[in-house]
Protein backbone atom coordinates (compact mmCIF):
# COMPACT_ATOMS: atom_id res chain seq x y z
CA UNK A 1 -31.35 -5.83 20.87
CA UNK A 2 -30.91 -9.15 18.98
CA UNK A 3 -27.78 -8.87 16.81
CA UNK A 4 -27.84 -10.69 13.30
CA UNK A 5 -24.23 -11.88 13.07
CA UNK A 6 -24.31 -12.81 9.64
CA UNK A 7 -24.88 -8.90 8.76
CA UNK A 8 -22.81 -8.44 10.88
CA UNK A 9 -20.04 -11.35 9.22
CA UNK A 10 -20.21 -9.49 5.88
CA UNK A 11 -19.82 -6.00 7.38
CA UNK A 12 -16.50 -6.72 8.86
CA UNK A 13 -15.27 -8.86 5.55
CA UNK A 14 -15.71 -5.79 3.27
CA UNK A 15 -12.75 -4.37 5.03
CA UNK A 16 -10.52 -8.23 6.85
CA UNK A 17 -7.51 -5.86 7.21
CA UNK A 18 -9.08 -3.33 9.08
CA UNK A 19 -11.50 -5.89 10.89
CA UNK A 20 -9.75 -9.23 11.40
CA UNK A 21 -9.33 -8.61 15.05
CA UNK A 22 -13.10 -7.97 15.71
CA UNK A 23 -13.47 -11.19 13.24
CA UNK A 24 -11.27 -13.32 15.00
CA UNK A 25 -12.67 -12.40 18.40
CA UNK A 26 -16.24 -12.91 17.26
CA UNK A 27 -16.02 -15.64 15.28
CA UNK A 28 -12.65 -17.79 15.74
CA UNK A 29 -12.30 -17.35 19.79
CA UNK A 30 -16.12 -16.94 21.33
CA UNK A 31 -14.56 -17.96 24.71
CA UNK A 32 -12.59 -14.55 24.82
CA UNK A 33 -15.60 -12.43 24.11
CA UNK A 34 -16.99 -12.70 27.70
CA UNK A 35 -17.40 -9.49 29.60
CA UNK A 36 -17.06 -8.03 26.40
CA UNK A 37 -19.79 -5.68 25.22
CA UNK A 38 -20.53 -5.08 21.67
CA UNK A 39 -22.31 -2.29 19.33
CA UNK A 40 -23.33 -3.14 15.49
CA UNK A 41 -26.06 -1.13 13.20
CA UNK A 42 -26.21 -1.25 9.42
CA UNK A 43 -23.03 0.50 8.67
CA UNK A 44 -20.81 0.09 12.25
CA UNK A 45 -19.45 -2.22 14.73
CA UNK A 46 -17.80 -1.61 17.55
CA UNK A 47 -16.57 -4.48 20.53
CA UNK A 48 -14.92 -3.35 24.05
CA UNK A 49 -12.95 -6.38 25.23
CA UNK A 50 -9.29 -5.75 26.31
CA UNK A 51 -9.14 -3.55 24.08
CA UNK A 52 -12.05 -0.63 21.94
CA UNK A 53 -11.82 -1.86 18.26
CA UNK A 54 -13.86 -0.28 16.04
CA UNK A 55 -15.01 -0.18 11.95
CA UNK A 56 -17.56 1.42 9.94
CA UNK A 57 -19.38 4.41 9.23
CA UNK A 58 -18.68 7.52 11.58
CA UNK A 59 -22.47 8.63 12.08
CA UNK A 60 -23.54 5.26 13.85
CA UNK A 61 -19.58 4.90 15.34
CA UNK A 62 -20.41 8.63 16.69
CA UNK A 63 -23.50 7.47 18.02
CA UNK A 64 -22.09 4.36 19.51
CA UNK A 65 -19.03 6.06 21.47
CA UNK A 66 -21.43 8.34 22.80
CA UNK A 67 -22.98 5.60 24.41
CA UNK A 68 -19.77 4.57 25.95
CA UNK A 69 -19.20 5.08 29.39
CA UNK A 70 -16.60 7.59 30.63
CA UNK A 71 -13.23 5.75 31.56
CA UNK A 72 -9.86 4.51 30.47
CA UNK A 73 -9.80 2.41 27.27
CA UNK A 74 -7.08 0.74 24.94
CA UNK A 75 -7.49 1.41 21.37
CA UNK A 76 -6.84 -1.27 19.08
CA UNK A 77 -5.85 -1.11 15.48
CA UNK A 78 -8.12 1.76 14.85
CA UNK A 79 -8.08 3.26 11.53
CA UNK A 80 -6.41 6.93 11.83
CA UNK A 81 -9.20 8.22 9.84
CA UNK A 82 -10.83 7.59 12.93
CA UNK A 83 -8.77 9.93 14.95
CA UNK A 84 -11.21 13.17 14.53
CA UNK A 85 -13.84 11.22 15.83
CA UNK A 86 -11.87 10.07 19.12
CA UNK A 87 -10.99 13.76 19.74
CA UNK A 88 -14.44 14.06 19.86
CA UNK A 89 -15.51 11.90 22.57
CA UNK A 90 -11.43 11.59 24.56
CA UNK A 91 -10.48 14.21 26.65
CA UNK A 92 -7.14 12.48 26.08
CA UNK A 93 -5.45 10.03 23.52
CA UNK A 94 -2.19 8.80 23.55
CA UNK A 95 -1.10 7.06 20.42
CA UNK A 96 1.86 5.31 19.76
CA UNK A 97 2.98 5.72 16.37
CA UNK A 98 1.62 5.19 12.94
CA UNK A 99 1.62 1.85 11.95
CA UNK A 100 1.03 0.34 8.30
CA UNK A 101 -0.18 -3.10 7.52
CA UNK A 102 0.98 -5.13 4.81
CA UNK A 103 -0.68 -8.61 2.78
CA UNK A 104 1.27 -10.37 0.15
CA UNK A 105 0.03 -12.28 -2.11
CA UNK A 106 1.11 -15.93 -3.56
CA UNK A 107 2.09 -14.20 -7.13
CA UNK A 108 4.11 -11.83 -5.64
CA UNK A 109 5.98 -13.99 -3.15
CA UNK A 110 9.77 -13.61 -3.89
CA UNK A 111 11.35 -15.26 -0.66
CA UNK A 112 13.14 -18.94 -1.37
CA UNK A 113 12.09 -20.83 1.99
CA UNK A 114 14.43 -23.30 3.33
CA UNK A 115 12.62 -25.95 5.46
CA UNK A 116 12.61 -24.89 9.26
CA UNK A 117 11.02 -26.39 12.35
CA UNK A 118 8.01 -25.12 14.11
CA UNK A 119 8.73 -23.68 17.52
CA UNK A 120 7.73 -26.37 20.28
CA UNK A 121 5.33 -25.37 23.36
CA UNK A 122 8.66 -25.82 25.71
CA UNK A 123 10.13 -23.01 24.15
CA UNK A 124 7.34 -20.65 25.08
CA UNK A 125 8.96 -19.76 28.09
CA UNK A 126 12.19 -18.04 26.21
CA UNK A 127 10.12 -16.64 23.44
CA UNK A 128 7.82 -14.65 25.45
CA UNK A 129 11.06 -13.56 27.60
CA UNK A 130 12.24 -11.53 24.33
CA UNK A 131 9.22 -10.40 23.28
CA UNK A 132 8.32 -6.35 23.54
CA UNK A 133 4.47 -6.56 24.19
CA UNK A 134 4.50 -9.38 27.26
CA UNK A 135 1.26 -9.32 29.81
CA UNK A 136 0.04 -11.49 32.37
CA UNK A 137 -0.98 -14.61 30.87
CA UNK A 138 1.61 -14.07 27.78
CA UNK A 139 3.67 -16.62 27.72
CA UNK A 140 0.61 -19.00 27.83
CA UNK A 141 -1.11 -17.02 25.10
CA UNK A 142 2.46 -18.43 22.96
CA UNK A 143 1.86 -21.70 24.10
CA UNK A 144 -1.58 -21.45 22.55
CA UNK A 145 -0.22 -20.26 19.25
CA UNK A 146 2.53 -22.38 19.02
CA UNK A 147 0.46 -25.40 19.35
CA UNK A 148 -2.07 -23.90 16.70
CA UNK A 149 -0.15 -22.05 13.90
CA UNK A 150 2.54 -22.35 12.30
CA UNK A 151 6.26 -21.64 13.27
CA UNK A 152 9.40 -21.06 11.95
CA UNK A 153 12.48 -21.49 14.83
CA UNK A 154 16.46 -21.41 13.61
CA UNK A 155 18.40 -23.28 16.59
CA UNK A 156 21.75 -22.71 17.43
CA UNK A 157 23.37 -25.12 20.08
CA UNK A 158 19.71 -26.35 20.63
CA UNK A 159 18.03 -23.07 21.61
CA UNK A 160 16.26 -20.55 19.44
CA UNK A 161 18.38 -18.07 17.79
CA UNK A 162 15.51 -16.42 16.06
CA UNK A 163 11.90 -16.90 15.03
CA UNK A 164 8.79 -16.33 14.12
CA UNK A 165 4.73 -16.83 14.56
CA UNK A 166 1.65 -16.60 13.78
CA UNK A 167 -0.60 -14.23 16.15
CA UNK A 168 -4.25 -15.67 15.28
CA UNK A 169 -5.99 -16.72 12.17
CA UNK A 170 -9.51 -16.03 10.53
CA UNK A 171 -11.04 -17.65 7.30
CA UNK A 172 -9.10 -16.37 4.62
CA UNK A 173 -6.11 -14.16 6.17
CA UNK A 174 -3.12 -14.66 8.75
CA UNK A 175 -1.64 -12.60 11.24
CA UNK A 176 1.90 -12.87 11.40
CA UNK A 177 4.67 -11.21 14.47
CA UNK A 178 6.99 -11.48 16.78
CA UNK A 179 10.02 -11.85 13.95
CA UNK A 180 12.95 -11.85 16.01
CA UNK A 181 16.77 -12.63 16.03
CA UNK A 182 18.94 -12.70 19.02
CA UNK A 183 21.35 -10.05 18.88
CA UNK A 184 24.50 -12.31 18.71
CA UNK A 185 23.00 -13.50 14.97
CA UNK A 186 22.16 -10.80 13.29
CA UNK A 187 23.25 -9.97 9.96
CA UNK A 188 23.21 -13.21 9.14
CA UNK A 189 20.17 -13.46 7.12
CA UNK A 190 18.41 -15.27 9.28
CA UNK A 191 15.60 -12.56 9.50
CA UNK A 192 14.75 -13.06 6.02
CA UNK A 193 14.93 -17.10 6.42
CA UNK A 194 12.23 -17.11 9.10
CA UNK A 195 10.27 -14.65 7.22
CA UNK A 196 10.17 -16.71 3.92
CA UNK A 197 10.04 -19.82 5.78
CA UNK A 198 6.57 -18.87 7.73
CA UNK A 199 4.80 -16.96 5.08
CA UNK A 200 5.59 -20.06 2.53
CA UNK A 201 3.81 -22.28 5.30
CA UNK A 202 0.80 -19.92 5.78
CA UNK A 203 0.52 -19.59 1.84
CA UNK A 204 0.49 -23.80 1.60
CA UNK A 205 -2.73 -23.46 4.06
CA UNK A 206 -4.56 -21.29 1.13
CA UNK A 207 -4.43 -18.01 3.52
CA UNK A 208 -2.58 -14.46 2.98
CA UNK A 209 -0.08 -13.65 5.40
CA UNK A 210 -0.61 -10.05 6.92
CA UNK A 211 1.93 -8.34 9.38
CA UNK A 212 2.01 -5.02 10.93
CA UNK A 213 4.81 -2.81 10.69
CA UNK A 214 5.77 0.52 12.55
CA UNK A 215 6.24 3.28 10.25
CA UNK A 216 9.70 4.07 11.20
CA UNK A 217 11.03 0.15 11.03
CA UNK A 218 13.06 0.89 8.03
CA UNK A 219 14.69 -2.81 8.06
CA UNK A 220 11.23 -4.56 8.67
CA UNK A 221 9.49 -2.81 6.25
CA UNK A 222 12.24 -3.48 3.76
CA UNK A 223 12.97 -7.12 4.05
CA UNK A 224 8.66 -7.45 3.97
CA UNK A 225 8.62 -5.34 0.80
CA UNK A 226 11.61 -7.01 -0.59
CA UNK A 227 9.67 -10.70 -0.34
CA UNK A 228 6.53 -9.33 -1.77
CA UNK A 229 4.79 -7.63 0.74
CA UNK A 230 2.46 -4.79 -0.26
CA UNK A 231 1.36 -2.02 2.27
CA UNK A 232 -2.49 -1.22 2.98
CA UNK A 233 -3.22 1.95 1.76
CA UNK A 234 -5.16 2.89 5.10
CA UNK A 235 -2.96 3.92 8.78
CA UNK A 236 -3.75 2.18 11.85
CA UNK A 237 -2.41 3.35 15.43
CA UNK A 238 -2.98 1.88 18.79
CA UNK A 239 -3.13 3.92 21.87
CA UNK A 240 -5.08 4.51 24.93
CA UNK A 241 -7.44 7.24 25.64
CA UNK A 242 -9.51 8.90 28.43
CA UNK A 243 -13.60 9.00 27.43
CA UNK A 244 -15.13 12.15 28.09
């Protein structure tokens, strides 16, 4: 069946937090998308790539997961709304805990960046060493991003103390992660430097920053509320599951 994209375009902007994944991979990285199958009706989308994202109404999302052959799949960002729905079709789902996205917007901006260099694609390598979620193929996926986003780095000695980056990008919106500090700098403010510093970059490209937080990060979530961040009203969790 011939899929009209540009339906398709505004279905996923009438939710970008909820959909910026499936926008990005559609739209902003085409070469990604092969092997990757994809679902869309008035109402629903759904795209199975390295991951099952989905958005839309449940009728046509039932509809399309029954479709969906039996097997192991990844669940990415899926609303927990959702989550009936999966129980439906998964004899098993493993989700990792409740996570809560937050946008802030230029008004509400509170942070007082200080100027700080963009990460440079030698120092790939050390950042992909510290980060939680590493793959195959990671630490070139950082050399990608920190060649096309922004940055923020503080160097001690010459190497990276702490930073931060920008994940991907669509028209209007940001995806910002991997905020760390090396343990022997802590509690020096530096978390909130690198924060300030990269959102006030992302803002001066006319985009709103958006992060993802796990529920229980009591420090994250505070230092992003306490620069202006405001949390999306709707959970997200990703998992893996076993289809029926």
């Amino acid at each position: 069946m011939r899929i009209d994209f540009s339906k398709l375009n505004a279905l996923l902007k009438e939710d970008t937090v909820l959909t910026y994944k499936m926008q990005y991979q559609l739209f902003y990285s085409p070469g990604e998308l092969k092997g990757s199958t994809l679902w869309f009706a008035d109402g629903a989308a759904m795209l199975l790539d390295h991951g099952l994202h989905m958005f839309g109404e449940e009728e046509v999302l039932d509809r399309f997961l029954g479709e969906l052959p039996s097997g192991e799949y990844s669940l990415f960002g899926v609303a927990c709304s959702l989550l009936p729905l999966l129980q439906k079709h998964f004899a098993v789902i493993d989700s990792d805990e409740d996570c809560t996205a937050y946008t802030l917007s230029p008004e509400d901006f509170t942070g007082r960046p200080e100027p700080l260099d963009n990460l440079v694609e030698a120092e790939a390598e050390f950042v992909n060493q510290h980060w939680t979620y590493k793959f195959p193929g990671s630490e070139e996926y950082f050399k990608h991003i920190i060649n096309t986003y922004p940055s923020s780095v503080i160097r001690v000695d010459g190497k990276p103390a702490g930073w931060a980056v920008c994940y991907d990008a669509i028209e209007d919106m940001v995806n910002l992660g991997s905020l760390r500090v090396l343990e022997p700098y802590r509690n020096r403010g530096y978390g909130r430097k690198l924060a300030s510093s990269l959102i006030a970059k992302v803002l001066a490209l006319g985009k709103t920053p958006m992060i993802h937080i796990l529920d229980s990060n009591i420090p994250s979530r505070n230092l992003s509320m306490g620069i202006g961040f405001k949390p999306y009203p709707k959970k997200i969790f990703w998992g893996s599951g076993v289809k029926k």
